[in-house]
PDB file of N, CA and C in Angstrom:
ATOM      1  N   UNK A   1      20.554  -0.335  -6.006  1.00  0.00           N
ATOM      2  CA  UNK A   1      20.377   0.641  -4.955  1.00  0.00           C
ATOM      3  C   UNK A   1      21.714   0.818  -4.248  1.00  0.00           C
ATOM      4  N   UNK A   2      22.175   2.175  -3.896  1.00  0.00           N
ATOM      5  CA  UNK A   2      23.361   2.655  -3.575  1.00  0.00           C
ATOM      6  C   UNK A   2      23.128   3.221  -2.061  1.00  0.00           C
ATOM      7  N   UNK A   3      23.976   2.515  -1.133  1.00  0.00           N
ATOM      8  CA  UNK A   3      23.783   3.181   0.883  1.00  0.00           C
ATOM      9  C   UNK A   3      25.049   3.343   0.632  1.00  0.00           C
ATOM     10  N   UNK A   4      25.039   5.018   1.007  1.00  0.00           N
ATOM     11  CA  UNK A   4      26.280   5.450   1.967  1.00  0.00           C
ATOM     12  C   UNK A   4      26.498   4.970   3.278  1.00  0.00           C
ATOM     13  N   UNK A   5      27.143   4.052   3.707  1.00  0.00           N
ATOM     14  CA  UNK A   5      26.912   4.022   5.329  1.00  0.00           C
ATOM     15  C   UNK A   5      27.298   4.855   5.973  1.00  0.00           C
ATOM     16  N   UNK A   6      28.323   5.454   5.589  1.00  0.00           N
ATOM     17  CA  UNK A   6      28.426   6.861   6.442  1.00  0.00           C
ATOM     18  C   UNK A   6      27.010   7.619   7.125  1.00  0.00           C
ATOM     19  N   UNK A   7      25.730   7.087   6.190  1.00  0.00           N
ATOM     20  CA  UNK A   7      24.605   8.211   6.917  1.00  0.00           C
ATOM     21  C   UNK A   7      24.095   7.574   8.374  1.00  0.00           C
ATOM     22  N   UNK A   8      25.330   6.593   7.994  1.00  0.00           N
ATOM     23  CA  UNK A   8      24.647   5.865   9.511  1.00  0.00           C
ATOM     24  C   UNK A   8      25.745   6.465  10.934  1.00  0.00           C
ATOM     25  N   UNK A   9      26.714   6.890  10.530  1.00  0.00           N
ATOM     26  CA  UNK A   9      27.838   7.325  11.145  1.00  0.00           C
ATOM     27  C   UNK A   9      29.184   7.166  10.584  1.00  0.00           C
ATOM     28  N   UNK A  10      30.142   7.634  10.850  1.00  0.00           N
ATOM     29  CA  UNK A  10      31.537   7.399  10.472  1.00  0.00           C
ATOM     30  C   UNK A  10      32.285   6.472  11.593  1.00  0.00           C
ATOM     31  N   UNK A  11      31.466   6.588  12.958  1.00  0.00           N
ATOM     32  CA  UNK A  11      32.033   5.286  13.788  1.00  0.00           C
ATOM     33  C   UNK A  11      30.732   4.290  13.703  1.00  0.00           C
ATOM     34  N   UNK A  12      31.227   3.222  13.108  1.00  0.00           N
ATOM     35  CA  UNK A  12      29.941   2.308  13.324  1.00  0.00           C
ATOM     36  C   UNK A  12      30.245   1.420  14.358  1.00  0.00           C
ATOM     37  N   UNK A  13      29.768   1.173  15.787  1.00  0.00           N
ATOM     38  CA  UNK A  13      30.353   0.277  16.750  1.00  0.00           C
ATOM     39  C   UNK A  13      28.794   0.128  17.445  1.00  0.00           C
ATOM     40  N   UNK A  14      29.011  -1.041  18.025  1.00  0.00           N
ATOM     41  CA  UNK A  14      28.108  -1.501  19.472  1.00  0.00           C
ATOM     42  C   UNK A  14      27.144  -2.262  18.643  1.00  0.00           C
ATOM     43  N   UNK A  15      26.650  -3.602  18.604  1.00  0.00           N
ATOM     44  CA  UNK A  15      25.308  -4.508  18.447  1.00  0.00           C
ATOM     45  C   UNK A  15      24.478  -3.696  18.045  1.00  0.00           C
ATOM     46  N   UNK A  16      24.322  -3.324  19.436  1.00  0.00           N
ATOM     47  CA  UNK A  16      23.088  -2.273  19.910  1.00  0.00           C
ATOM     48  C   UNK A  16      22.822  -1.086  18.717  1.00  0.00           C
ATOM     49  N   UNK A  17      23.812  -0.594  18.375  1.00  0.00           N
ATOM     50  CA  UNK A  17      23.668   0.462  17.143  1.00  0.00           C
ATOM     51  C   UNK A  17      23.334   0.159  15.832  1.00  0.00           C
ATOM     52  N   UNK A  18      24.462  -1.432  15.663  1.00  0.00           N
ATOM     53  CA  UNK A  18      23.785  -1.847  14.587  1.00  0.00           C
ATOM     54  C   UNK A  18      22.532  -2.339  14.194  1.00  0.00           C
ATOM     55  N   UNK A  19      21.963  -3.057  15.288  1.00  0.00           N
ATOM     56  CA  UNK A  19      20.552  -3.533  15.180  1.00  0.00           C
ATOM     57  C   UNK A  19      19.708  -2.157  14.938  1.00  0.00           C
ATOM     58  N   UNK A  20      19.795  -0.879  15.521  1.00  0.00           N
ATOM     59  CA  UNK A  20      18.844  -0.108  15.452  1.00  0.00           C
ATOM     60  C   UNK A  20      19.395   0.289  13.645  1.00  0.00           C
ATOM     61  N   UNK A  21      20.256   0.333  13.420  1.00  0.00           N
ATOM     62  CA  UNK A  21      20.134   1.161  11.903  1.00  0.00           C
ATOM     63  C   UNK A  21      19.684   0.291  10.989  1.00  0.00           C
ATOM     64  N   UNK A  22      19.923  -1.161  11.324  1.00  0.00           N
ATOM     65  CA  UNK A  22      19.240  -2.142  10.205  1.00  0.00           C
ATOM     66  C   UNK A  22      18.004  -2.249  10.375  1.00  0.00           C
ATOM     67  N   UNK A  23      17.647  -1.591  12.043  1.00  0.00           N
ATOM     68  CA  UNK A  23      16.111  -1.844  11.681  1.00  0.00           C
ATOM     69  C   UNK A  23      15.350  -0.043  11.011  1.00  0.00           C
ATOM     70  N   UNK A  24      16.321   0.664  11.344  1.00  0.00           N
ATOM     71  CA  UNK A  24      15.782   1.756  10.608  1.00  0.00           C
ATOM     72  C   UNK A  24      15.661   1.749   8.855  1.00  0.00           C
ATOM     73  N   UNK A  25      16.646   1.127   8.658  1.00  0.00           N
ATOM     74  CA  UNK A  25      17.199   0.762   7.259  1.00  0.00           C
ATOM     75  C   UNK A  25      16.171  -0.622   6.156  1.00  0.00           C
ATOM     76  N   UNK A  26      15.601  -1.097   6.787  1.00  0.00           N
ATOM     77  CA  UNK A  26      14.787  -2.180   6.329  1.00  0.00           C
ATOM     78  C   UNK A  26      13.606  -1.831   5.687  1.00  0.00           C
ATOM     79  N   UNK A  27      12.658  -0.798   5.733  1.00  0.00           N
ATOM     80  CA  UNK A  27      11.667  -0.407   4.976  1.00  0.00           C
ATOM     81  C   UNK A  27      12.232   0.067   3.572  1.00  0.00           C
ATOM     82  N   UNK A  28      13.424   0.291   3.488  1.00  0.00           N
ATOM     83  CA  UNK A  28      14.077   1.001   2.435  1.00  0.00           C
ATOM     84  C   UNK A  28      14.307   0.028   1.228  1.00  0.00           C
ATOM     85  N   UNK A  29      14.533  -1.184   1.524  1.00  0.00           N
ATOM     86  CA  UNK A  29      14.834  -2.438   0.716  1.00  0.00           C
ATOM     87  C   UNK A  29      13.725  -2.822   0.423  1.00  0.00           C
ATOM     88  N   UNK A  30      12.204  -1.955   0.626  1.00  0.00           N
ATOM     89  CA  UNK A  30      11.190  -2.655  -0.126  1.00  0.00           C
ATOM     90  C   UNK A  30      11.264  -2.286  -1.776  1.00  0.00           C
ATOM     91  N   UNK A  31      12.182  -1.299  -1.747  1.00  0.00           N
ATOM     92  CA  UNK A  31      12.203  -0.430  -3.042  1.00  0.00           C
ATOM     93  C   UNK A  31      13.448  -1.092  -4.164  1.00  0.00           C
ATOM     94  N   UNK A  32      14.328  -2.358  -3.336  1.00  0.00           N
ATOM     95  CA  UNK A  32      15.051  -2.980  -4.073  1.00  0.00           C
ATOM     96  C   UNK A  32      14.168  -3.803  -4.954  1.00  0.00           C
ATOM     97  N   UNK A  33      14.898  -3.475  -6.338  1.00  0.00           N
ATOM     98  CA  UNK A  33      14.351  -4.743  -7.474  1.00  0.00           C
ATOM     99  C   UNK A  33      14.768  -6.202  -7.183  1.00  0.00           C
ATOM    100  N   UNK A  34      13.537  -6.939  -7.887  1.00  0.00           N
ATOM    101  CA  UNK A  34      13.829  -8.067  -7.468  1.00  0.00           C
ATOM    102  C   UNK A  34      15.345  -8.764  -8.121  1.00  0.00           C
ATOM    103  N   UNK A  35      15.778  -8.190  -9.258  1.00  0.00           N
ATOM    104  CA  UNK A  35      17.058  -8.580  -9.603  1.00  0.00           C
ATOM    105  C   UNK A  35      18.453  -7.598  -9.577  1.00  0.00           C
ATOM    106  N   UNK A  36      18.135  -6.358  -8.697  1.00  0.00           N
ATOM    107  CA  UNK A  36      19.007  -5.336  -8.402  1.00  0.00           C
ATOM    108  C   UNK A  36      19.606  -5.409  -7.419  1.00  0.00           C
ATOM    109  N   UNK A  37      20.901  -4.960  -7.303  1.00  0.00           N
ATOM    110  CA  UNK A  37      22.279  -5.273  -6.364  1.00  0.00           C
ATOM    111  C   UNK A  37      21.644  -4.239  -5.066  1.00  0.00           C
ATOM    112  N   UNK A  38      22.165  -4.383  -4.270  1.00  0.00           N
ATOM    113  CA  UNK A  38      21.948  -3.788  -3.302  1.00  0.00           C
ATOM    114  C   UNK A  38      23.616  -3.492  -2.598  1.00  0.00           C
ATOM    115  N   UNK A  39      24.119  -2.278  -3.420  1.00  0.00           N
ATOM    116  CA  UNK A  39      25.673  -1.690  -2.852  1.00  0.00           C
ATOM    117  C   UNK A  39      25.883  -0.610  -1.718  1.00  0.00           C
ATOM    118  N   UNK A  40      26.488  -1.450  -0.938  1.00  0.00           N
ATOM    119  CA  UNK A  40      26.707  -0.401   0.534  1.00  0.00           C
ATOM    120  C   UNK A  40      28.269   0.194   0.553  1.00  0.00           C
ATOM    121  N   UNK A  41      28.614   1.499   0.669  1.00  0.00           N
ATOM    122  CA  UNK A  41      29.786   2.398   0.368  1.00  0.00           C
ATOM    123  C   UNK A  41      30.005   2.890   1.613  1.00  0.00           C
ATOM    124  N   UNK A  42      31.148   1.976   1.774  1.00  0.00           N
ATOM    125  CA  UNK A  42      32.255   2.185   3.123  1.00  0.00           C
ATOM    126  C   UNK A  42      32.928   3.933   2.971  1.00  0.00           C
ATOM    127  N   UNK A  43      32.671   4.613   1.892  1.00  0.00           N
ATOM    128  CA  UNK A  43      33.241   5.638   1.524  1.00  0.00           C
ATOM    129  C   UNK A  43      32.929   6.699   3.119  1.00  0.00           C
ATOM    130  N   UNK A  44      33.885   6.924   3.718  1.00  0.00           N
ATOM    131  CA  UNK A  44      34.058   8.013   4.834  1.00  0.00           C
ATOM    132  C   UNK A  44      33.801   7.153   6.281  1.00  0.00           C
ATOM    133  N   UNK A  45      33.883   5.871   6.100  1.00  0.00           N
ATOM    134  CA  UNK A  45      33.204   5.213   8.004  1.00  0.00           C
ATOM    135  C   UNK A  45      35.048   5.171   7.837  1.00  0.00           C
ATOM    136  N   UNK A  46      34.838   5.604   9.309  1.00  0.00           N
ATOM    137  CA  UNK A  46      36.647   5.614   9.690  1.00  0.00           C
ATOM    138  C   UNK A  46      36.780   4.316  10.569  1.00  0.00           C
ATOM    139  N   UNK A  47      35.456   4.113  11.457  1.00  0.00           N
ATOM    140  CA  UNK A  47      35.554   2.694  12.286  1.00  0.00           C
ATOM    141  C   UNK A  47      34.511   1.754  12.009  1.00  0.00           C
ATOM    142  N   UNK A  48      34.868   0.391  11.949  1.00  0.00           N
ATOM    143  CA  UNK A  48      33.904  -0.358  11.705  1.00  0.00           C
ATOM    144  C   UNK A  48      33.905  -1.587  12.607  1.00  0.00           C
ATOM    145  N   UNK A  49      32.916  -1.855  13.893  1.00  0.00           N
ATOM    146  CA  UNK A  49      32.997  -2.659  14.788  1.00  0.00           C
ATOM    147  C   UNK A  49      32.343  -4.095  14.094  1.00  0.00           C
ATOM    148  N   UNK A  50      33.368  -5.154  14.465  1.00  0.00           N
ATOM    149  CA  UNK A  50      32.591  -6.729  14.242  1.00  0.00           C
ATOM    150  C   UNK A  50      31.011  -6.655  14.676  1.00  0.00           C
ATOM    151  N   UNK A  51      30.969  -5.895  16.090  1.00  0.00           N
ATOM    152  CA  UNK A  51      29.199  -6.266  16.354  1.00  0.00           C
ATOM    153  C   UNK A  51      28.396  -5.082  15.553  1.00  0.00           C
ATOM    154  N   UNK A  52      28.595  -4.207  15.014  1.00  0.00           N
ATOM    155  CA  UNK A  52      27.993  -3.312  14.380  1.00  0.00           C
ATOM    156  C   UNK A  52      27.803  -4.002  12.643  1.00  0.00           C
ATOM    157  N   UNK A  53      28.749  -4.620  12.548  1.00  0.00           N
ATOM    158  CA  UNK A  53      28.796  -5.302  11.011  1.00  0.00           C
ATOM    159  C   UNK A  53      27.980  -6.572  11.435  1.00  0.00           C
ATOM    160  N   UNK A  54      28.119  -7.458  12.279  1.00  0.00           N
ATOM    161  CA  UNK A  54      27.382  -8.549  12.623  1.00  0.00           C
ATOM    162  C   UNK A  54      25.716  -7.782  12.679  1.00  0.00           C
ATOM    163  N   UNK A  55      25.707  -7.224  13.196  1.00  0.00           N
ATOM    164  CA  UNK A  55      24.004  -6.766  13.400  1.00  0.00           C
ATOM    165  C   UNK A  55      23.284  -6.363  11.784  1.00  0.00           C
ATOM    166  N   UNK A  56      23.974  -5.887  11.337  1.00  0.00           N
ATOM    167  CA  UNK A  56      23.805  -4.961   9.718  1.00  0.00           C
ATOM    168  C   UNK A  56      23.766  -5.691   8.599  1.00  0.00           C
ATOM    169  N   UNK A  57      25.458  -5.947   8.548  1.00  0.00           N
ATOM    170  CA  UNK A  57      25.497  -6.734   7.029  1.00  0.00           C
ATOM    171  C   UNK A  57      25.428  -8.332   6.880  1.00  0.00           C
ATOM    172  N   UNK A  58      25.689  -8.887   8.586  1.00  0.00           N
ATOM    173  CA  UNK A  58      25.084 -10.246   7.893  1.00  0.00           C
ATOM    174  C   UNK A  58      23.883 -11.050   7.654  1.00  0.00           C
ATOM    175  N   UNK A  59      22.764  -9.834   8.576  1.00  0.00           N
ATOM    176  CA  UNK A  59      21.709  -9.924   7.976  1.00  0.00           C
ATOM    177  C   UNK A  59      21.298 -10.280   6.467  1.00  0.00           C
ATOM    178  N   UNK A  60      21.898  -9.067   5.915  1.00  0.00           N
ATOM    179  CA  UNK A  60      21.819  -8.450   4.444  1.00  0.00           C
ATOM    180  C   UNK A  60      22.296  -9.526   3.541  1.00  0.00           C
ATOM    181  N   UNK A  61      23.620 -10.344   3.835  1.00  0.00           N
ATOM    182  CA  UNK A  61      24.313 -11.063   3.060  1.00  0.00           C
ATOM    183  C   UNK A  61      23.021 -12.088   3.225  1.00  0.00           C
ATOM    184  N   UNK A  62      22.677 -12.608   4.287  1.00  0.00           N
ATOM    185  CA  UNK A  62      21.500 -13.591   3.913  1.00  0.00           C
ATOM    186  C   UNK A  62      20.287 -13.701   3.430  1.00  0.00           C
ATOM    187  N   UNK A  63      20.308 -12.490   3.355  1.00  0.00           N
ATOM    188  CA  UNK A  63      19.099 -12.259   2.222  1.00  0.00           C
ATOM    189  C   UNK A  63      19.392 -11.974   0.588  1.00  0.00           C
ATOM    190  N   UNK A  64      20.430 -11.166   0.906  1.00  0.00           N
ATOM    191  CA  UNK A  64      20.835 -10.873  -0.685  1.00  0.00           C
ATOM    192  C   UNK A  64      22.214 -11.847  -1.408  1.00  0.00           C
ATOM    193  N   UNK A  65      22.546 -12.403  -0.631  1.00  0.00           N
ATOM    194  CA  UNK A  65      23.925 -13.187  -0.963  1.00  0.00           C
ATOM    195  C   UNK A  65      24.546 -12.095  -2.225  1.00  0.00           C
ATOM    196  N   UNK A  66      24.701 -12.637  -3.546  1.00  0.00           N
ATOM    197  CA  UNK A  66      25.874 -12.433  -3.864  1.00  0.00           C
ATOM    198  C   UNK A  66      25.211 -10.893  -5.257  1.00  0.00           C
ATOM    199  N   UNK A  67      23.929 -10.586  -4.175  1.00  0.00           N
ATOM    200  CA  UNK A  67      23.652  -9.359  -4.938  1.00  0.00           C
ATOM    201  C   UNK A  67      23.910  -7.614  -4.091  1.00  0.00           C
ATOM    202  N   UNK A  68      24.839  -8.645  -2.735  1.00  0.00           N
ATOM    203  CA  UNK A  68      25.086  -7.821  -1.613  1.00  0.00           C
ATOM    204  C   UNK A  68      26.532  -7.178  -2.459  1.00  0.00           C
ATOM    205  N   UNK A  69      26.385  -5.798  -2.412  1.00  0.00           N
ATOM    206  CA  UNK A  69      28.509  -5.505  -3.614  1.00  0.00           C
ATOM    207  C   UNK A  69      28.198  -4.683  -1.992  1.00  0.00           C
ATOM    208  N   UNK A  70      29.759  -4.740  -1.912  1.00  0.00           N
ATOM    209  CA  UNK A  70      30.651  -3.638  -0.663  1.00  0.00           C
ATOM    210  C   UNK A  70      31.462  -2.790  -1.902  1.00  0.00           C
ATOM    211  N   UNK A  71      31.537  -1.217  -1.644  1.00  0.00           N
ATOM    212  CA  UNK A  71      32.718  -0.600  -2.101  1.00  0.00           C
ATOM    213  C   UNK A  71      33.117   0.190  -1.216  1.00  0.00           C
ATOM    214  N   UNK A  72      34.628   0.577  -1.377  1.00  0.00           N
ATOM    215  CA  UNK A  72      35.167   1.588  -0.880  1.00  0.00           C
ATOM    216  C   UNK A  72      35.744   0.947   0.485  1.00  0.00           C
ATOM    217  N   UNK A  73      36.188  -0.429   0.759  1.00  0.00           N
ATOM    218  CA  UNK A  73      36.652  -1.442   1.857  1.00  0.00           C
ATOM    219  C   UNK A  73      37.920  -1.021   2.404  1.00  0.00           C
ATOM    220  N   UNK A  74      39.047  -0.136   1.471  1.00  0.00           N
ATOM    221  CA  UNK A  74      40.090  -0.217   1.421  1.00  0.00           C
ATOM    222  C   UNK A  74      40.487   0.263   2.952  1.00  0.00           C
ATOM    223  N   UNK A  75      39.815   0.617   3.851  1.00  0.00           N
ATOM    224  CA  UNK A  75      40.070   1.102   5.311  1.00  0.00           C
ATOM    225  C   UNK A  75      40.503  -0.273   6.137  1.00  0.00           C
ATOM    226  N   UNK A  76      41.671  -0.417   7.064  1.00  0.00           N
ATOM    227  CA  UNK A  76      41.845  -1.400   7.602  1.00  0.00           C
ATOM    228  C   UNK A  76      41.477  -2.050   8.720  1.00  0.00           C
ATOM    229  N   UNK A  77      40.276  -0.732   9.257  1.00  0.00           N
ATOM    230  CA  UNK A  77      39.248  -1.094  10.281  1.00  0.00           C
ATOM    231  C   UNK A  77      37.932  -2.163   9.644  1.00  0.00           C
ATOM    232  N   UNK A  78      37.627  -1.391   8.604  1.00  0.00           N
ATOM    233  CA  UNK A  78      36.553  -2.355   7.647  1.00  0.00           C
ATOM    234  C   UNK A  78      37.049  -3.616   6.997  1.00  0.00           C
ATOM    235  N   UNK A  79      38.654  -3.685   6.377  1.00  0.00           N
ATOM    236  CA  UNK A  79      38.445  -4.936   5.620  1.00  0.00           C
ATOM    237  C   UNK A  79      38.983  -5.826   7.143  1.00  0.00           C
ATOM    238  N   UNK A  80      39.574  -5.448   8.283  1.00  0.00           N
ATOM    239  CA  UNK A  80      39.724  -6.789   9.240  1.00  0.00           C
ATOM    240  C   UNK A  80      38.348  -6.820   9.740  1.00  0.00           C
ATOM    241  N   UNK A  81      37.682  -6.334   9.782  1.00  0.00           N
ATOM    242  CA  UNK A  81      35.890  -6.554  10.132  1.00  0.00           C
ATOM    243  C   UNK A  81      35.270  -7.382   9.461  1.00  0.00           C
ATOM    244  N   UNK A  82      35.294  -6.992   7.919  1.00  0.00           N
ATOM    245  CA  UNK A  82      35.139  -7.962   6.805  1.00  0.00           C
ATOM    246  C   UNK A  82      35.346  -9.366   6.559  1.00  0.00           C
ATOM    247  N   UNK A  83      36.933  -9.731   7.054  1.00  0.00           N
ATOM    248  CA  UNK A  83      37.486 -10.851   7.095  1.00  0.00           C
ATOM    249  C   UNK A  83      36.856 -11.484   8.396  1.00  0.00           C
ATOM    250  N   UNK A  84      36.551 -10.737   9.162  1.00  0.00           N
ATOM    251  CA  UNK A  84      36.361 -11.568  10.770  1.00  0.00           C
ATOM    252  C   UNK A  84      34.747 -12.060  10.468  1.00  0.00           C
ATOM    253  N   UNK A  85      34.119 -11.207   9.716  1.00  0.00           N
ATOM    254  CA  UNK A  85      32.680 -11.685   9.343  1.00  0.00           C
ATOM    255  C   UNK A  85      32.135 -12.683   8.080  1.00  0.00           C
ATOM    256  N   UNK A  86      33.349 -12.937   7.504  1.00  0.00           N
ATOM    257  CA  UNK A  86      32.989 -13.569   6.190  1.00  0.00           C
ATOM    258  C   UNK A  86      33.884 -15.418   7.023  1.00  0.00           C
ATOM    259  N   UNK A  87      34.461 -14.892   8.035  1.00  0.00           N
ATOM    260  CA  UNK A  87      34.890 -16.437   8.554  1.00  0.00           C
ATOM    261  C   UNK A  87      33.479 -17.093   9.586  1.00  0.00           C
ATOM    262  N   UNK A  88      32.573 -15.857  10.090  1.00  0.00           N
ATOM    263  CA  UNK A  88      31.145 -16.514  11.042  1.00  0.00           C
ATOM    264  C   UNK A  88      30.359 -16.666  10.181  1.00  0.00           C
ATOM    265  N   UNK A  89      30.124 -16.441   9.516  1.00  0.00           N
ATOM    266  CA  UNK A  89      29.148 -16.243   8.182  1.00  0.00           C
ATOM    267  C   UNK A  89      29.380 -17.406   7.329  1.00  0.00           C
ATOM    268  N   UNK A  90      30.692 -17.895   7.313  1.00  0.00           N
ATOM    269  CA  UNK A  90      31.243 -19.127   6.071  1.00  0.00           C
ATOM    270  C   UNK A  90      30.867 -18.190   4.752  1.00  0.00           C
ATOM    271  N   UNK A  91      31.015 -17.597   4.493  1.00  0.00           N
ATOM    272  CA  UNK A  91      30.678 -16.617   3.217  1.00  0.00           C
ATOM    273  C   UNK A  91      31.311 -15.184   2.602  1.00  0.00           C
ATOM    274  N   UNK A  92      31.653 -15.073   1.626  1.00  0.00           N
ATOM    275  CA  UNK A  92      32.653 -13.896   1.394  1.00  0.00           C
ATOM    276  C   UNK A  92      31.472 -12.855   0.977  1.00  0.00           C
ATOM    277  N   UNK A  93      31.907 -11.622   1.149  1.00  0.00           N
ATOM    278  CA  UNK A  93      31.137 -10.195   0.692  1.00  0.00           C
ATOM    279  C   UNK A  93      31.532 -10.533  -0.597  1.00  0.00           C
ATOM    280  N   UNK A  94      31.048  -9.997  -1.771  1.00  0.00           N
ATOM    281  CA  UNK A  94      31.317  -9.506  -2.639  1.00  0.00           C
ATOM    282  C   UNK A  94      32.067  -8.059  -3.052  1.00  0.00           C
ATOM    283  N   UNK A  95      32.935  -7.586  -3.530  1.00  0.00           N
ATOM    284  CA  UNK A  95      33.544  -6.632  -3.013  1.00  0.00           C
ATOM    285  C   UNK A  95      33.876  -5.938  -4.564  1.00  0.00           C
ATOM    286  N   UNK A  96      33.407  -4.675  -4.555  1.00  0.00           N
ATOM    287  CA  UNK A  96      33.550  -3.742  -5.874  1.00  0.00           C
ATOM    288  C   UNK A  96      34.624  -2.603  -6.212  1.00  0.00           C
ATOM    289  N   UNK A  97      35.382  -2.223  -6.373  1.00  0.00           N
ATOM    290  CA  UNK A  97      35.909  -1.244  -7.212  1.00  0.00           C
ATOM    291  C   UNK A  97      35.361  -0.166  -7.040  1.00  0.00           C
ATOM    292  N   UNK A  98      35.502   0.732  -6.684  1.00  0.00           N
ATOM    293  CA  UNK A  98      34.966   1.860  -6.709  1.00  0.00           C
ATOM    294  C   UNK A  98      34.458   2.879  -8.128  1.00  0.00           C
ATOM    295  N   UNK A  99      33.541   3.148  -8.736  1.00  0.00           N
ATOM    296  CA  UNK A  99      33.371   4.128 -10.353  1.00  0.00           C
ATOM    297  C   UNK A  99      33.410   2.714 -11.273  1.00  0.00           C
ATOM    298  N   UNK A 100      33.334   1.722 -11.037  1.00  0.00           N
ATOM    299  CA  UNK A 100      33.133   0.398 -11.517  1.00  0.00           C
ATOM    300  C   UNK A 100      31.415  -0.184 -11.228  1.00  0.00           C
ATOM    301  N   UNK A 101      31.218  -0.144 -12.803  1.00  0.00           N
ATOM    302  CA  UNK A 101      29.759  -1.468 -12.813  1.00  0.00           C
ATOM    303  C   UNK A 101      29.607  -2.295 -12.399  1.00  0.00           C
TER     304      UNK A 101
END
């Protein structure tokens, strides 16, 4: 299963925002297979806040660990977000290539 996060916004910031889109976003993962990746595409978020990623994806990483793929990171708002969340977490994203399996 493939999330644009962009449909969540191109600024992703505030707790508060993130908690509401993960909780909007959670009925949607009933439709993930039980052995299917679940890839979220940084493609077009221009900002990406630590508490907006804390509310969202480290949820996600603990449920899906290493079936969680990130693409499209290459923004330097997202990968220092990334790094700041994979050091609270003790855990790295998995991280994809973009037009890559």
């Amino acid at each position: 299963m493939k999330i644009e996060l962009k449909k969540f916004g191109t600024t992703l910031i505030s707790r508060q925002n993130g908690r509401e889109a993960f909780a909007a976003f959670q009925p949607h993962l009933t439709a993930l297979g039980e052995n299917e990746n679940l890839e979220l595409d940084f493609d077009g978020v221009i900002t990406f806040a630590p508490s907006w990623g804390d509310e969202f994806l480290s949820p996600l990483l603990k449920l899906y660990g290493s079936r969680l793929m990130l693409t499209n990171t290459n923004n330097p708002s997202v990968t220092a977000t990334l790094e700041l969340l994979e050091k609270i977490n003790r855990e790295s994203f998995k991280r994809k290539e973009a037009g890559k399996k």
